[in-house]
Protein backbone atom coordinates (compact mmCIF):
# COMPACT_ATOMS: atom_id res chain seq x y z
CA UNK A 1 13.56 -24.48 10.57
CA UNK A 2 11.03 -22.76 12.89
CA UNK A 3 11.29 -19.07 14.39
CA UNK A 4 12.22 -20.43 17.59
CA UNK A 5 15.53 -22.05 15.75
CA UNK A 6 16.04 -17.97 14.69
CA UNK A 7 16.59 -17.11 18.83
CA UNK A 8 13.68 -15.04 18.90
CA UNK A 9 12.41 -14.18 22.36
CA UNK A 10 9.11 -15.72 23.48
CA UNK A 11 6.67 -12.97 22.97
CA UNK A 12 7.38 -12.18 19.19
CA UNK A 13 7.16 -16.04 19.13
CA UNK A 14 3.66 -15.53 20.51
CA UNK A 15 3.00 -12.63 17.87
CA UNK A 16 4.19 -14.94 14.86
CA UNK A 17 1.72 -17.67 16.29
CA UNK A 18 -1.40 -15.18 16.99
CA UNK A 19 -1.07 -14.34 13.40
CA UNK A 20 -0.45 -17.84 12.04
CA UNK A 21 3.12 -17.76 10.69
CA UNK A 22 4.38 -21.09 11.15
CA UNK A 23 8.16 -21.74 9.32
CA UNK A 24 10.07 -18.94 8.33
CA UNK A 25 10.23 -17.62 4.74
CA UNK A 26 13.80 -17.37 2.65
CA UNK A 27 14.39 -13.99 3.57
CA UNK A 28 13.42 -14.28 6.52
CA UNK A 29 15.52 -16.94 7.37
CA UNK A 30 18.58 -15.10 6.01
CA UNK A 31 18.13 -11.68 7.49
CA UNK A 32 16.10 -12.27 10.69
CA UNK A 33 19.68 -13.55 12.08
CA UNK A 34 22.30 -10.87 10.25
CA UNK A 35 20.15 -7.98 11.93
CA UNK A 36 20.01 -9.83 15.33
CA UNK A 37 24.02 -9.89 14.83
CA UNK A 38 24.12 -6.18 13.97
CA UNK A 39 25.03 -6.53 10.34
CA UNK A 40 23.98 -3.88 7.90
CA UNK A 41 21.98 -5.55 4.86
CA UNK A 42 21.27 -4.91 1.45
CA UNK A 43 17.93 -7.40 0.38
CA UNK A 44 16.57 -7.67 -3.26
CA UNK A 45 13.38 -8.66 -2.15
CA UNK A 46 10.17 -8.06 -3.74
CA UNK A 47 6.69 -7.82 -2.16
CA UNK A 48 5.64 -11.29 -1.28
CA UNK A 49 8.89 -12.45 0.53
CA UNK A 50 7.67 -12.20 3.73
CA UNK A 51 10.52 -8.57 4.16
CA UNK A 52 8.67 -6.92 6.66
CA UNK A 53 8.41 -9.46 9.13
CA UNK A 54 12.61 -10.10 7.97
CA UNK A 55 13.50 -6.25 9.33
CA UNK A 56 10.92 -5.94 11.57
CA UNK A 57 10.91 -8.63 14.15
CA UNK A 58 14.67 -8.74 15.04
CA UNK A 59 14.84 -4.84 15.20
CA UNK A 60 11.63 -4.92 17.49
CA UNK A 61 13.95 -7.30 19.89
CA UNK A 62 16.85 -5.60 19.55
CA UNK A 63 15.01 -2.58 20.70
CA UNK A 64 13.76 -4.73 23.73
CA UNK A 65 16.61 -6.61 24.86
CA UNK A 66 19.12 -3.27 24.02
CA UNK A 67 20.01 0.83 24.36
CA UNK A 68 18.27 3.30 26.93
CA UNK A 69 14.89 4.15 27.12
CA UNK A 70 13.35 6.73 24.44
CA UNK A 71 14.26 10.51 25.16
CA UNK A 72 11.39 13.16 24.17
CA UNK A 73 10.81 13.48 20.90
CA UNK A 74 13.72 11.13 20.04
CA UNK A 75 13.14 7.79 17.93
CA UNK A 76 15.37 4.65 18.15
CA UNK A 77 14.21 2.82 14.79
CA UNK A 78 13.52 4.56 11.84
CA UNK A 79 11.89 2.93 8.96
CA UNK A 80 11.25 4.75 5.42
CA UNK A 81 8.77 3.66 3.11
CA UNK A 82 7.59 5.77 -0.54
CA UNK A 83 4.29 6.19 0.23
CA UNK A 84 1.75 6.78 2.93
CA UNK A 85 -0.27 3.44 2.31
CA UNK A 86 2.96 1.49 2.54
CA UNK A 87 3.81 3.64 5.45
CA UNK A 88 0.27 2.58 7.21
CA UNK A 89 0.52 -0.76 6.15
CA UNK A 90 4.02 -1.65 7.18
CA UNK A 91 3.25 -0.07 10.71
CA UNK A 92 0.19 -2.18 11.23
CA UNK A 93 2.41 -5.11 10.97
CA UNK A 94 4.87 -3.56 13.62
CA UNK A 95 2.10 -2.85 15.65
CA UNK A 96 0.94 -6.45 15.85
CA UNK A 97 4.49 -8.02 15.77
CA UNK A 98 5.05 -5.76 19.13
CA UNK A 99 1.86 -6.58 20.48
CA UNK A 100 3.75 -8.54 23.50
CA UNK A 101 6.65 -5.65 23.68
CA UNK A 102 6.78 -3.05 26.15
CA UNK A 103 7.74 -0.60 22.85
CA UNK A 104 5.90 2.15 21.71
CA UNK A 105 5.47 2.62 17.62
CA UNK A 106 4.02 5.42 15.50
CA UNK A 107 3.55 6.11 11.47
CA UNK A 108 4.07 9.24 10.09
CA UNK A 109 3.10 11.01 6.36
CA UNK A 110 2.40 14.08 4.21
CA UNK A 111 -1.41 14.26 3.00
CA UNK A 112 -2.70 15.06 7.13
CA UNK A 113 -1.97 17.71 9.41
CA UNK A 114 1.47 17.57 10.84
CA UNK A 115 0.31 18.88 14.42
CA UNK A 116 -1.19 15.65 16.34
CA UNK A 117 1.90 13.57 14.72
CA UNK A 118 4.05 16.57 16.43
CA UNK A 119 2.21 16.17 19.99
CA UNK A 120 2.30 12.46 19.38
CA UNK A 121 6.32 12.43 19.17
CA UNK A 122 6.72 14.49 22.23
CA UNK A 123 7.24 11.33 24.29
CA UNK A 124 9.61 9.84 21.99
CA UNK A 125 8.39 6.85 19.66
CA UNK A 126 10.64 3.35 19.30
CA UNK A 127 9.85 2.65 16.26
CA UNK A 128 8.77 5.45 13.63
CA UNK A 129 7.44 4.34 10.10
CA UNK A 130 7.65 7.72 7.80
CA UNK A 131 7.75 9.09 4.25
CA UNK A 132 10.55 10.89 3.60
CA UNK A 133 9.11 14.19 3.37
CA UNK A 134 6.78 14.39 5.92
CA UNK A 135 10.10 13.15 8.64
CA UNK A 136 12.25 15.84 7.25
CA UNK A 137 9.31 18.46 7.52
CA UNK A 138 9.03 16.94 11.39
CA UNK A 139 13.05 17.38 11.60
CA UNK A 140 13.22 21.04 10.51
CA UNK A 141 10.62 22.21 13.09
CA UNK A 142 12.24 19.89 15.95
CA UNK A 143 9.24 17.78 16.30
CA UNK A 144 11.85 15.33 15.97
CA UNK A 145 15.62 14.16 16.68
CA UNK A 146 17.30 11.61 15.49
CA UNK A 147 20.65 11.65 17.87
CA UNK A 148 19.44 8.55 19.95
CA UNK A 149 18.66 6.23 16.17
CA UNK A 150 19.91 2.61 16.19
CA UNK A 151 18.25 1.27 13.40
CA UNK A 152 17.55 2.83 9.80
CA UNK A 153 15.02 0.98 7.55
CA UNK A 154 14.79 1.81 3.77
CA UNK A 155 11.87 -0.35 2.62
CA UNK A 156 11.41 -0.49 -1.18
CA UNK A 157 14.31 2.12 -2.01
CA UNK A 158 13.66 1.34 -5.53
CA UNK A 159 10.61 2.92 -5.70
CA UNK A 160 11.85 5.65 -3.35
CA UNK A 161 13.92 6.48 -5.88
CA UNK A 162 11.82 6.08 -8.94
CA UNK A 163 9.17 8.76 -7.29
CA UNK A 164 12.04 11.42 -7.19
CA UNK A 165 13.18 10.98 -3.94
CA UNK A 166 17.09 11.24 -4.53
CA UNK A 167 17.63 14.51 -2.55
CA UNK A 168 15.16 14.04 0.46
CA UNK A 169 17.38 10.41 1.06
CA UNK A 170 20.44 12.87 1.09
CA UNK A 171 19.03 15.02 3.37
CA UNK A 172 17.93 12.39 5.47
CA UNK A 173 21.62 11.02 5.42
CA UNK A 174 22.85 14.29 6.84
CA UNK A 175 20.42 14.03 9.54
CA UNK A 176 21.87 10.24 10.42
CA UNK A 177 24.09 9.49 13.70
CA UNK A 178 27.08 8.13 12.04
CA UNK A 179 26.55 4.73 14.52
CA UNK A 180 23.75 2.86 13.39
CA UNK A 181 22.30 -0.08 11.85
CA UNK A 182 21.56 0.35 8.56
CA UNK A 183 18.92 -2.44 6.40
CA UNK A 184 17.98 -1.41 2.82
CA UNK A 185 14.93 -3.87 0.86
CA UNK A 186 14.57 -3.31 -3.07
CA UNK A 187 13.30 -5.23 -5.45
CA UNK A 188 16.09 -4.99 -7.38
CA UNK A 189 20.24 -3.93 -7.39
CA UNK A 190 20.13 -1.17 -9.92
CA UNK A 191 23.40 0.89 -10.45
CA UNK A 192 21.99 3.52 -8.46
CA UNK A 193 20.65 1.16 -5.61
CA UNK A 194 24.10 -0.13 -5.29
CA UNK A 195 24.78 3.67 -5.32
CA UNK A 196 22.96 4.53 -2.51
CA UNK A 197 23.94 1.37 -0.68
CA UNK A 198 27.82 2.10 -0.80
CA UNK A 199 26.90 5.58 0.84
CA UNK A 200 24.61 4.30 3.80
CA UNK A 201 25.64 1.03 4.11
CA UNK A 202 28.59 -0.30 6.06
CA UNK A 203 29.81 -3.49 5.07
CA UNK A 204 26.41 -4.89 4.11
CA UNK A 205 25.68 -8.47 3.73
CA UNK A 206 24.20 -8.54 0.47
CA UNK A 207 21.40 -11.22 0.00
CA UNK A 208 18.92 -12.27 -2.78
CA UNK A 209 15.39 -14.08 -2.93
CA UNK A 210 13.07 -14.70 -5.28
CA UNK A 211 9.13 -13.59 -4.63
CA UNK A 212 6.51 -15.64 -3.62
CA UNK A 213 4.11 -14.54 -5.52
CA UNK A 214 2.04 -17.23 -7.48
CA UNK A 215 -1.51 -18.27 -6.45
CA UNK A 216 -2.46 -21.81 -5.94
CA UNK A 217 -3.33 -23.23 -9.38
CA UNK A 218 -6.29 -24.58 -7.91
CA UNK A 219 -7.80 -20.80 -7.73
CA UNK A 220 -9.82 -19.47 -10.66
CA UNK A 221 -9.06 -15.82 -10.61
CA UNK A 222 -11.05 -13.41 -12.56
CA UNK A 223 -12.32 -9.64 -12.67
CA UNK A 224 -15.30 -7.89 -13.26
CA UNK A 225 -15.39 -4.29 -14.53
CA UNK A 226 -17.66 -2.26 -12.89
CA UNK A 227 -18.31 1.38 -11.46
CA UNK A 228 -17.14 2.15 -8.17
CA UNK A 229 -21.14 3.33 -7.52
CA UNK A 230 -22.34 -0.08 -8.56
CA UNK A 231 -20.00 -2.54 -6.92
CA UNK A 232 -22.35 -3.45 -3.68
CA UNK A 233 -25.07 -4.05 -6.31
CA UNK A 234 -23.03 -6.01 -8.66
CA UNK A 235 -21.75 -8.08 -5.78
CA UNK A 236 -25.60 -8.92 -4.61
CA UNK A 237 -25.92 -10.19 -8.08
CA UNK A 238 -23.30 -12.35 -8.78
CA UNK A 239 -23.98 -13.85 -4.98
CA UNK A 240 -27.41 -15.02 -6.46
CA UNK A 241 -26.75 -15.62 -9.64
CA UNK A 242 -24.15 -17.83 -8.35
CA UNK A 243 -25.74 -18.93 -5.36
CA UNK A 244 -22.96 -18.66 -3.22
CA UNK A 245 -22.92 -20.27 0.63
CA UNK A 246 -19.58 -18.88 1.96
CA UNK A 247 -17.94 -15.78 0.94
CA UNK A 248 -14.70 -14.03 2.54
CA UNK A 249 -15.21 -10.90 1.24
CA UNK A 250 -12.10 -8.19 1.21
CA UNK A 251 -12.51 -4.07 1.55
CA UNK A 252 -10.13 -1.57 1.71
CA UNK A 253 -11.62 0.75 4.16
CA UNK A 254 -13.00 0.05 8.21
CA UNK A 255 -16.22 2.21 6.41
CA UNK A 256 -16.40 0.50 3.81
CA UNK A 257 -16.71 -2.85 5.70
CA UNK A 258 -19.42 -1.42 7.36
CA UNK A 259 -21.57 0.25 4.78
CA UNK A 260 -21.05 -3.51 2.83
CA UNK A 261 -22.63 -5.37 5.82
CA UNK A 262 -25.66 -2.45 6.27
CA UNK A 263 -26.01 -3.32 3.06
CA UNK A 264 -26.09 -7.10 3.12
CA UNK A 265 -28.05 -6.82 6.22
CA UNK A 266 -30.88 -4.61 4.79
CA UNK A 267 -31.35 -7.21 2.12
CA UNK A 268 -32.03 -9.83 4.53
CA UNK A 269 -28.12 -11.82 3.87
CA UNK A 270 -26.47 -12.86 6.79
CA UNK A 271 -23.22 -10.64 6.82
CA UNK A 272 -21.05 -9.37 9.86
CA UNK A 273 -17.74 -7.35 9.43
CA UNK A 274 -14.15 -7.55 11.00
CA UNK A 275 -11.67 -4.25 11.43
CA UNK A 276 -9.37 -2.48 13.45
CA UNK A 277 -11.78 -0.53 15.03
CA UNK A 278 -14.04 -3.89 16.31
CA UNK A 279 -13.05 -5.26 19.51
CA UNK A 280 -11.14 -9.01 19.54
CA UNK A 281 -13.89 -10.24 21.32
CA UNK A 282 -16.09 -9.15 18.55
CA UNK A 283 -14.01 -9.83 15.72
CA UNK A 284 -13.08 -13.69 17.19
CA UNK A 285 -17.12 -13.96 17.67
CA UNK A 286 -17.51 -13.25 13.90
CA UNK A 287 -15.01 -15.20 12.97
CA UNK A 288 -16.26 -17.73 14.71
CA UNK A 289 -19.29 -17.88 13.43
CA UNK A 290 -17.85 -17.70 9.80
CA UNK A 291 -15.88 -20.63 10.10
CA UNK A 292 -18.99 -22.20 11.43
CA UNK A 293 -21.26 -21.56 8.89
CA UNK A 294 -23.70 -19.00 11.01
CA UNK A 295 -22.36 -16.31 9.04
CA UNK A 296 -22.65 -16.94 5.28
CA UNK A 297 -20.30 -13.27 4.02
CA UNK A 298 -17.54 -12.01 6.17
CA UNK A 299 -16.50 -8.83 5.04
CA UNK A 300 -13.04 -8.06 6.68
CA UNK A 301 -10.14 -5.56 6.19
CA UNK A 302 -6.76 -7.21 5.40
CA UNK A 303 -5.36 -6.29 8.78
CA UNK A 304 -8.24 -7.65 10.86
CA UNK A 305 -8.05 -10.87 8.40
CA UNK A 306 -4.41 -11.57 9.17
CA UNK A 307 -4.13 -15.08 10.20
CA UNK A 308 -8.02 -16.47 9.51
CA UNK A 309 -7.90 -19.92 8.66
CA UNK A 310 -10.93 -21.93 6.91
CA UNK A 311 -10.77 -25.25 5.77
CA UNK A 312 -12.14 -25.56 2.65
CA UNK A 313 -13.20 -22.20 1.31
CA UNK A 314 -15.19 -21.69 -1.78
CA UNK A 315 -14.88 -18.10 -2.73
CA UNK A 316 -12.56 -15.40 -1.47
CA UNK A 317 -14.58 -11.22 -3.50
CA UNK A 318 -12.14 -8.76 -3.49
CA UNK A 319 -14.73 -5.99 -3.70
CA UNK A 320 -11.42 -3.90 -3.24
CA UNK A 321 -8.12 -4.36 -4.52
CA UNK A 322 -5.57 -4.13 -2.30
CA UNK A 323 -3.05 -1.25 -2.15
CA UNK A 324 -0.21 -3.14 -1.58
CA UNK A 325 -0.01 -6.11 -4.11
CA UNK A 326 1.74 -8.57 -2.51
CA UNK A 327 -1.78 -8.47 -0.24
CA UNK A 328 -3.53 -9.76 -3.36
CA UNK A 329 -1.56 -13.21 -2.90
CA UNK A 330 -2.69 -13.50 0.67
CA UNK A 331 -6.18 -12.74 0.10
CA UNK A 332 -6.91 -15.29 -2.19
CA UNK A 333 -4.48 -17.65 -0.95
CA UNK A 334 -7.57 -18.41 1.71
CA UNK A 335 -8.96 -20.27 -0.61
CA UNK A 336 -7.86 -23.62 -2.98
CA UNK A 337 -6.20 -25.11 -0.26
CA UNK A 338 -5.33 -28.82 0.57
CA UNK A 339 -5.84 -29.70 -3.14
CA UNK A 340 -9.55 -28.24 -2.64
CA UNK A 341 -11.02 -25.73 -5.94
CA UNK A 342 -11.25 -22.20 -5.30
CA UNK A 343 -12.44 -19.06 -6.90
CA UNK A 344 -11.38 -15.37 -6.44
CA UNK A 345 -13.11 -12.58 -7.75
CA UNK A 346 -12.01 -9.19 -8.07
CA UNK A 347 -14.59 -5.92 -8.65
CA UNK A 348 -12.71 -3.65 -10.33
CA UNK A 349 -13.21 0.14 -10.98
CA UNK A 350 -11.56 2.17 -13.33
CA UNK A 351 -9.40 4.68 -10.72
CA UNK A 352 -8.04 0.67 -9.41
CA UNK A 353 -5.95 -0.21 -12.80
CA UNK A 354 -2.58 0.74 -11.27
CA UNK A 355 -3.51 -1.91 -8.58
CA UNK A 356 -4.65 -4.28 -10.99
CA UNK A 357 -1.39 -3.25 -12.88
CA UNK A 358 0.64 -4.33 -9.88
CA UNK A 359 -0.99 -6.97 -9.24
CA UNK A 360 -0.60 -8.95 -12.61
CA UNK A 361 3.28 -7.84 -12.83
CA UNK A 362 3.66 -9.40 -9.17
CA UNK A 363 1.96 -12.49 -10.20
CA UNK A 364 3.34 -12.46 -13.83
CA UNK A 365 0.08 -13.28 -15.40
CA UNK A 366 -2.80 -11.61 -17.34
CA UNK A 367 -6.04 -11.81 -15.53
CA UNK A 368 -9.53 -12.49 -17.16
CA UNK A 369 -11.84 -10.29 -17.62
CA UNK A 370 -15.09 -11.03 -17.16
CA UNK A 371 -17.80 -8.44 -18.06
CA UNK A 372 -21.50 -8.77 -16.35
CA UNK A 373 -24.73 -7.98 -18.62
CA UNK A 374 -26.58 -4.84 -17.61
CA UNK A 375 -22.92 -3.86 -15.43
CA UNK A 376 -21.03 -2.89 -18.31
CA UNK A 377 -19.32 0.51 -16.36
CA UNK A 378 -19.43 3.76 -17.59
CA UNK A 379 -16.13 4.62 -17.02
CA UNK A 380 -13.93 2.06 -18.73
CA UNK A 381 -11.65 0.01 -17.13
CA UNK A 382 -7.89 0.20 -19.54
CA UNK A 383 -6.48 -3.33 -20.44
CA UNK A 384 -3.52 -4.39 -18.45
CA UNK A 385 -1.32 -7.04 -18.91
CA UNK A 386 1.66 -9.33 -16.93
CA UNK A 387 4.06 -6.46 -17.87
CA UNK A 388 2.75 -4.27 -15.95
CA UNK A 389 1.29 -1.63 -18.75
CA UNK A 390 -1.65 -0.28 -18.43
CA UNK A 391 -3.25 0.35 -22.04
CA UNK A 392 -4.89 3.40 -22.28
CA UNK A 393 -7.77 3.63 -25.19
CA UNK A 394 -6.58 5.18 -28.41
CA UNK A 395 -8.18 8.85 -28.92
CA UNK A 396 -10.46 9.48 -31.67
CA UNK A 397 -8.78 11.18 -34.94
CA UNK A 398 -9.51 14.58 -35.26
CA UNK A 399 -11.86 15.61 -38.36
CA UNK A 400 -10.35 16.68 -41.26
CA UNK A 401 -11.47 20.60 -42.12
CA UNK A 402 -13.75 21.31 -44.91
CA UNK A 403 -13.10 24.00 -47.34
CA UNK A 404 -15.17 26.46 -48.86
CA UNK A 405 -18.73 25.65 -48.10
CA UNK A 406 -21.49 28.66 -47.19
CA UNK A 407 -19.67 30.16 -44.78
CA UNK A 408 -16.55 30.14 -42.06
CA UNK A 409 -16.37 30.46 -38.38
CA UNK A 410 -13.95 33.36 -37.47
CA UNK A 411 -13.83 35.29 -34.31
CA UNK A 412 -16.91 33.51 -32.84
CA UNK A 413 -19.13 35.07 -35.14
CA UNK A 414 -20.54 33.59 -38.59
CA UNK A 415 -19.58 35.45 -41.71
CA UNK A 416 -20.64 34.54 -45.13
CA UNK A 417 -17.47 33.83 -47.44
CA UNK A 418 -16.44 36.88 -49.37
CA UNK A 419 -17.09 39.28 -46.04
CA UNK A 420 -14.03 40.75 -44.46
CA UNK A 421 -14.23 40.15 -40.50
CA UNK A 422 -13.89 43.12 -38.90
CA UNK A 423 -10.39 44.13 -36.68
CA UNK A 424 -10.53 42.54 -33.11
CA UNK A 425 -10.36 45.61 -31.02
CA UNK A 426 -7.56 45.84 -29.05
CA UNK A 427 -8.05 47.07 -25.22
CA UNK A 428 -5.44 48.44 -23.08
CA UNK A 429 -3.38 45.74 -20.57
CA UNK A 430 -2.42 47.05 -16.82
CA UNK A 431 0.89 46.32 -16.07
CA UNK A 432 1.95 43.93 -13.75
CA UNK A 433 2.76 45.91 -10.77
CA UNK A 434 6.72 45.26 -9.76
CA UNK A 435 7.69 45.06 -6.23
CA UNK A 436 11.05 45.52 -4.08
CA UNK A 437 12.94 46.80 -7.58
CA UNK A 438 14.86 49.63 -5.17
CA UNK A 439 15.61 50.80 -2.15
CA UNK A 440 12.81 52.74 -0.28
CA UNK A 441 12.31 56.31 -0.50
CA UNK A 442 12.57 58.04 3.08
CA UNK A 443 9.67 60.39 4.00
């Protein structure tokens, strides 16, 4: 089966290519066709299915090949994710699956100001990626209408719901055309998914797949612990200590790509970079380079990575973990391939265990830990295991108090034993003044 065999139009075909997705994944397979046919769907599928590209490409050509042209400050696909850096990263993949679409697409979230996302949605947006209460906030001051919606998105509802979002859903469901297209993705069908699915949901067709979410076994994966402060340095020192000739090397920030390479580059190693931010003729000319062994690190962001291809690479640094952990799998699934060895390491600080967290409970195993002499960090790193628990360290029993002895403490002063303290005196309060308790007195 191919994406062509889906009846996908030719320039999400070219998209798919540009970014190296050859056959189509199980979900994808299933639901790319029952949203090109209209059907509502309910998906249990985890991170590492391949979901986004299931919702997202056949509601980017339904957009294209159907309904009127955006109104101002309209939207005509709605998709809801629990958290800006979902939000961000799901619209960077709509963003380069529409790359060949005359369709305009925006992401939306609490955390910045609301007024450049207000001007931004005067012209009406196709496709809006949004937490759910920054898009009700937008709503309420009619920054924002939803009468023109054909498409409704709830990406990872689970989790929507386990961060307390039960009443901004329902008054998001209030705000909903009663026509519409409705596609819900969990990783599971809990009571209350099925809950929320019978309420939003019109005859959904109800499909399951299973994650793909284990590494090549032919990839050694292992973490360091280290400070956040100390990572650059740590990563200098494992590069010569383990004299490494190729290294893909993943951050989480544009900046932090580029303070890595200044870095690398001040100490004399032959590094470039690759983010959103670099033009493709730059980023190809890097890449380029990498895959011809000019370059010996490429630091890259996952985005600007999307689709790099190297036969037979050695070592894939994850000198940040991912956000999203289903990125984790793709990261280090650059390397170990074709039957060829691979390593991926991971520098991990301690305000990253939640990742790590995720990331072991995605790929159901424990990871080794591996700590570096003279590294040790400062601020400790809490165990984690496949379950996804993150063990915090045990604290320290309190000391038992003494008794008797040459004196007590009492009143923060030092009094021998036998001496009465003296009364605390006792200062008048002012009273909390009370407002609006009666009608006003006319002068």
């Amino acid at each position: 089966m191919t994406f062509a065999t889906l009846g996908l139009i030719e320039p999400l075909l070219r998209a798919l290519e540009t970014l190296g997705y050859q056959t189509p994944t199980p979900v994808q397979a299933q639901a790319i066709p029952a949203v090109l046919a209209g059907r509502d769907l309910m998906a249990a599928a985890q991170t590492g299915t391949g979901k986004t590209a299931g919702f997202a490409v056949p509601l980017l050509q339904l957009l294209t090949l159907e309904g009127p042209k955006v109104s101002a400050n309209s939207v005509r696909s709605l998709i809801l994710c629990p958290t800006r850096e979902l939000a961000e990263q799901v619209h960077a993949s709509v963003a380069q699956y529409a790359e060949h679409l005359p369709l305009t697409t925006y992401a939306v979230y609490g955390g910045v100001s609301i007024n450049p996302q207000m001007m931004k949605l005067r012209k009406g947006v196709d496709v809006l990626v949004a937490t759910p209460g920054r898009l009700i906030d937008l709503f309420r001051q009619n920054a924002l209408k939803l009468n023109q919606l054909q498409t409704l998105v709830l990406d990872e509802a689970d989790r929507m719901l386990d961060l307390g979002f039960s009443e901004e859903l329902a008054n998001i469901y209030r705000m909903l055309p009663k026509k519409r297209q409705t596609l819900l993705f969990s990783a599971t069908f809990s009571d209350d998914i099925r809950l929320l699915a019978g309420q939003m949901l019109n005859d959904p067709l109800s499909i399951e797949v299973s994650p793909r979410n284990v590494a090549a076994n032919t990839v050694k994966q292992w973490v360091v612990p280290v400070d956040k402060k100390r990572k650059a340095e740590l990563f200098v020192h494992l590069m010569r200590k383990g004299k490494w000739k190729q290294v893909l090397v993943f951050a989480k920030t544009r900046n932090g790509v580029d303070a890595l390479v200044d870095k690398l580059q001040g100490l004399g190693i032959n590094a470039d970079g690759i983010h959103g931010d670099k033009p493709q003729a730059t980023r190809q000319r890097a890449l380029d380079r990498f895959k011809a062994s000019d370059v010996q690190i490429l630091v890259a962001t996952d985005v600007a990575a999307r689709g790099l291809d190297i036969e037979d690479l050695p070592m894939v640094v994850n000198f940040d973990l991912p956000i999203v952990a289903e990125d984790y799998i793709h990261r280090i699934g650059r390397t170990g391939r074709a039957g060829n060895t691979g390593e991926a390491i991971s520098l991990v600080c301690a305000d990253e265990v939640n990742m790590l967290s995720a990331i072991e409970m995605l790929t159901r195993q424990t990871l080794a830990r591996h700590m570096e002499q003279d590294f040790e960090p400062e601020h400790r790193v809490p165990d984690t295991d496949a379950s996804g628990q993150v063990v915090k360290k045990p604290k320290k029993p309190k000391k038992p108090k003494t008794s008797g002895g040459g004196g007590k403490r009492n009143l923060g002063k030092w009094v021998e034993s036998g001496e009465v303290a003296a009364e605390p005196s006792i200062k008048p309060v002012r009273k909390v003044p009370v407002f609006n308790t009666g009608p006003r007195k006319k002068k």
